[in-house]
C-alpha atoms as a PDB file:
ATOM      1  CA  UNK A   1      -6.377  -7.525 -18.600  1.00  0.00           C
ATOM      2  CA  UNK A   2      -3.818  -9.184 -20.532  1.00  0.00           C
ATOM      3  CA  UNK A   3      -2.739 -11.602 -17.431  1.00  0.00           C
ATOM      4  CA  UNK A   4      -6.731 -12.410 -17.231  1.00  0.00           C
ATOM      5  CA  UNK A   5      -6.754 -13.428 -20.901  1.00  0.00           C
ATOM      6  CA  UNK A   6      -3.503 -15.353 -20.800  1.00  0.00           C
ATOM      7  CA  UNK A   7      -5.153 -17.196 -17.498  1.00  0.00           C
ATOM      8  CA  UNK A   8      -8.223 -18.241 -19.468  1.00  0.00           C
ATOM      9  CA  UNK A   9      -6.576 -19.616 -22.368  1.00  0.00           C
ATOM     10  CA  UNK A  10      -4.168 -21.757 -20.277  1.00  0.00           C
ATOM     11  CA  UNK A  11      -7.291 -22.941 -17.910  1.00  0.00           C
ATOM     12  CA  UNK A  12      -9.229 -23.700 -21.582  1.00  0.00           C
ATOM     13  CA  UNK A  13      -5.578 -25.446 -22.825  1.00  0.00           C
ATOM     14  CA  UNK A  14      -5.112 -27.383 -19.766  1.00  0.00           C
ATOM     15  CA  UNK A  15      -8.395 -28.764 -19.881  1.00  0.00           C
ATOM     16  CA  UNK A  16      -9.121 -29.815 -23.450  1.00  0.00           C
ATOM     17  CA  UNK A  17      -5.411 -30.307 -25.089  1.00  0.00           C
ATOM     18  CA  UNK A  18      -2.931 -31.012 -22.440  1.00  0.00           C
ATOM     19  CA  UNK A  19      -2.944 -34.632 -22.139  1.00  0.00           C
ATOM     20  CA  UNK A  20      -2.944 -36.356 -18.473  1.00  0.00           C
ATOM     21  CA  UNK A  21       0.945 -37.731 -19.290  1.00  0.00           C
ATOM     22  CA  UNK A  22       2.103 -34.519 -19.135  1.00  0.00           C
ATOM     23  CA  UNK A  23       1.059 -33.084 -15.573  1.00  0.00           C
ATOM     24  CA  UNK A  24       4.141 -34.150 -13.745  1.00  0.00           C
ATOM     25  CA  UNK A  25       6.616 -32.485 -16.351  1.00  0.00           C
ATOM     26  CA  UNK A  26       4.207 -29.135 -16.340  1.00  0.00           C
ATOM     27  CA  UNK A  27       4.487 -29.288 -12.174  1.00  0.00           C
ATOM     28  CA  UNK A  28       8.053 -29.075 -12.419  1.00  0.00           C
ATOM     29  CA  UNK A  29       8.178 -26.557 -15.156  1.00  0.00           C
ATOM     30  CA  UNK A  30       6.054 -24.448 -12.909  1.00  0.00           C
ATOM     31  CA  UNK A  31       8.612 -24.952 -10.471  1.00  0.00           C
ATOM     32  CA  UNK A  32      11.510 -23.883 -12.100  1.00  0.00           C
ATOM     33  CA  UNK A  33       9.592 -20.883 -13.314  1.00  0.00           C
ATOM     34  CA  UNK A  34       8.312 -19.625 -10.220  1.00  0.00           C
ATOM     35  CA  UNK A  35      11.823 -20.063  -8.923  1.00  0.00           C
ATOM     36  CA  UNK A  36      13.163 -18.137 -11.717  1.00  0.00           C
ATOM     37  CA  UNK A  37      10.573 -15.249 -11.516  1.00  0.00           C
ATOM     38  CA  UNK A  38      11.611 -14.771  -7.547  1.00  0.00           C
ATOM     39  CA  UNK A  39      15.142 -14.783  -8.632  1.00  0.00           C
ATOM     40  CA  UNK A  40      14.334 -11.831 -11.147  1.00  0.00           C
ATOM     41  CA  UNK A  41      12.754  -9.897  -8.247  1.00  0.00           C
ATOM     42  CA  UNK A  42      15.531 -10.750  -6.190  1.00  0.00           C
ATOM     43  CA  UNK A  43      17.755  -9.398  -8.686  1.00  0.00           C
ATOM     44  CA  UNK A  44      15.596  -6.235  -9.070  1.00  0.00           C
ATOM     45  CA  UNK A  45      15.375  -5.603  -5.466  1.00  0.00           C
ATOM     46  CA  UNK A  46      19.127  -6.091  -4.987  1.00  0.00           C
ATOM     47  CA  UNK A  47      20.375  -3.213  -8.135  1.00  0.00           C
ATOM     48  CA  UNK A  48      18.049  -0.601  -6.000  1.00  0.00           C
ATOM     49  CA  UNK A  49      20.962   1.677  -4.667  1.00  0.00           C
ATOM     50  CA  UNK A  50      19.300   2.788  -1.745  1.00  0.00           C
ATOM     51  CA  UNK A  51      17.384  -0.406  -0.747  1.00  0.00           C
ATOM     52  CA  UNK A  52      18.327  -0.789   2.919  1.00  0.00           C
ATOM     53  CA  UNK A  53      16.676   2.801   3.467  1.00  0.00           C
ATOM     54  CA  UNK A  54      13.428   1.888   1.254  1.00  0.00           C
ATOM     55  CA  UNK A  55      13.265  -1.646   3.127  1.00  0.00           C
ATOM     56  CA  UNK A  56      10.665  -0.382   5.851  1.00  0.00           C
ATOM     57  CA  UNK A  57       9.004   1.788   2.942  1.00  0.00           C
ATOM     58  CA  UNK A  58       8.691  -1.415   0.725  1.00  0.00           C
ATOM     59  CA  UNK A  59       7.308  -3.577   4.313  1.00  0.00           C
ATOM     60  CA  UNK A  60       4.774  -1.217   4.705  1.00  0.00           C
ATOM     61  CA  UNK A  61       3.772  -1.512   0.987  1.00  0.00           C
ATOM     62  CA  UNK A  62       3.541  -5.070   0.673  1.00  0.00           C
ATOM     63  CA  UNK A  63       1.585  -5.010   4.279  1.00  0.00           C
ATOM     64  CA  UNK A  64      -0.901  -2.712   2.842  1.00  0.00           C
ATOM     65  CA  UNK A  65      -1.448  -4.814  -0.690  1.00  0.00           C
ATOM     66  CA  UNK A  66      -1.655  -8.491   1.457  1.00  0.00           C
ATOM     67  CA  UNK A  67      -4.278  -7.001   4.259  1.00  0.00           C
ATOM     68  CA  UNK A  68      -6.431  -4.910   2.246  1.00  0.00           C
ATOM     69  CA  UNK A  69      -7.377  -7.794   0.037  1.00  0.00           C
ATOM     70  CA  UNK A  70      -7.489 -10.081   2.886  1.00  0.00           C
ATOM     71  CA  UNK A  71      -9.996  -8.081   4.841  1.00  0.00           C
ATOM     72  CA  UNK A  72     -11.911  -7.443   1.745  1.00  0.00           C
ATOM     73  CA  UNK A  73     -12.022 -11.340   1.461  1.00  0.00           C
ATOM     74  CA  UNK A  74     -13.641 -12.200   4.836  1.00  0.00           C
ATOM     75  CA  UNK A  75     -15.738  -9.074   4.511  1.00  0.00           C
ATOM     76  CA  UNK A  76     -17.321 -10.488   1.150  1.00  0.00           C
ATOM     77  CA  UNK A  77     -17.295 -13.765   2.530  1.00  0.00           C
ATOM     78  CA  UNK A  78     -19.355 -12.982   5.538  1.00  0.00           C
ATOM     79  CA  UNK A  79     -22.036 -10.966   3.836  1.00  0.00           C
ATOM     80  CA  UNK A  80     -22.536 -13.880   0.770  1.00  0.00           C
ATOM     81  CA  UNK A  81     -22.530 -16.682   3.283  1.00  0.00           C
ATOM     82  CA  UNK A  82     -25.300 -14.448   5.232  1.00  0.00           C
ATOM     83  CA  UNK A  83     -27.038 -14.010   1.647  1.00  0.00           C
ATOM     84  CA  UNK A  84     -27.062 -17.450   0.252  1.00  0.00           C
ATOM     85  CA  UNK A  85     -26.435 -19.840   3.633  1.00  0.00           C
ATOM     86  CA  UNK A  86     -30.257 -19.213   4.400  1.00  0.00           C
ATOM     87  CA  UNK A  87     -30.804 -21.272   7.887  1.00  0.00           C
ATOM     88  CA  UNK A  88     -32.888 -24.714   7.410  1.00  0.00           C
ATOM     89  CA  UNK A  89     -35.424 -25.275   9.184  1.00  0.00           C
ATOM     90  CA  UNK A  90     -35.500 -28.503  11.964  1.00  0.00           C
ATOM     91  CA  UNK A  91     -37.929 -31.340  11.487  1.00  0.00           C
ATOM     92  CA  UNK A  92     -39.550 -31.805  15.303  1.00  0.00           C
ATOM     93  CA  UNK A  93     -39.047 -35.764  16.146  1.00  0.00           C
END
């Protein structure tokens, strides 16, 4: 819940206060942060002692957590496109 709030008040910061100057210097500073935050996970992975025998374990995990929502995507998708895409009706010529 925190992570939702800390979204909203950067969305509600980056519309009203951040001036326009300023996007190019916050893309890069996203960069370097999203580089540093795999690092940390690469550094985290790498300290697990037994990580070669958890690799398939840790595959199958991260498998599970990208399909799941992905099905649960197209499945949502499909049924409000079939609610609110109601088919128009042709004008005869």
């Amino acid at each position: 819940m925190e992570i939702l709030l800390i979204m909203c008040v950067g969305i509600a910061v980056g519309a009203k206060l951040f001036p326009a100057k300023g996007k190019a210097a916050n893309e890069k500073v996203q960069i370097v942060c999203t580089m540093l935050l795999i690092f940390s996970m690469g550094i985290s992975l790498g300290r697990r002692e037994n990580l070669l025998e958890q690799l398939s374990q840790i595959g199958l995990t991260s498998f599970a957590l990208a399909v799941g929502p992905i099905i649960g995507s197209v499945i949502a998708v499909y049924f409000l496109t079939q609610w609110l895409m109601k088919p128009t009706k042709r004008r005869k010529r």
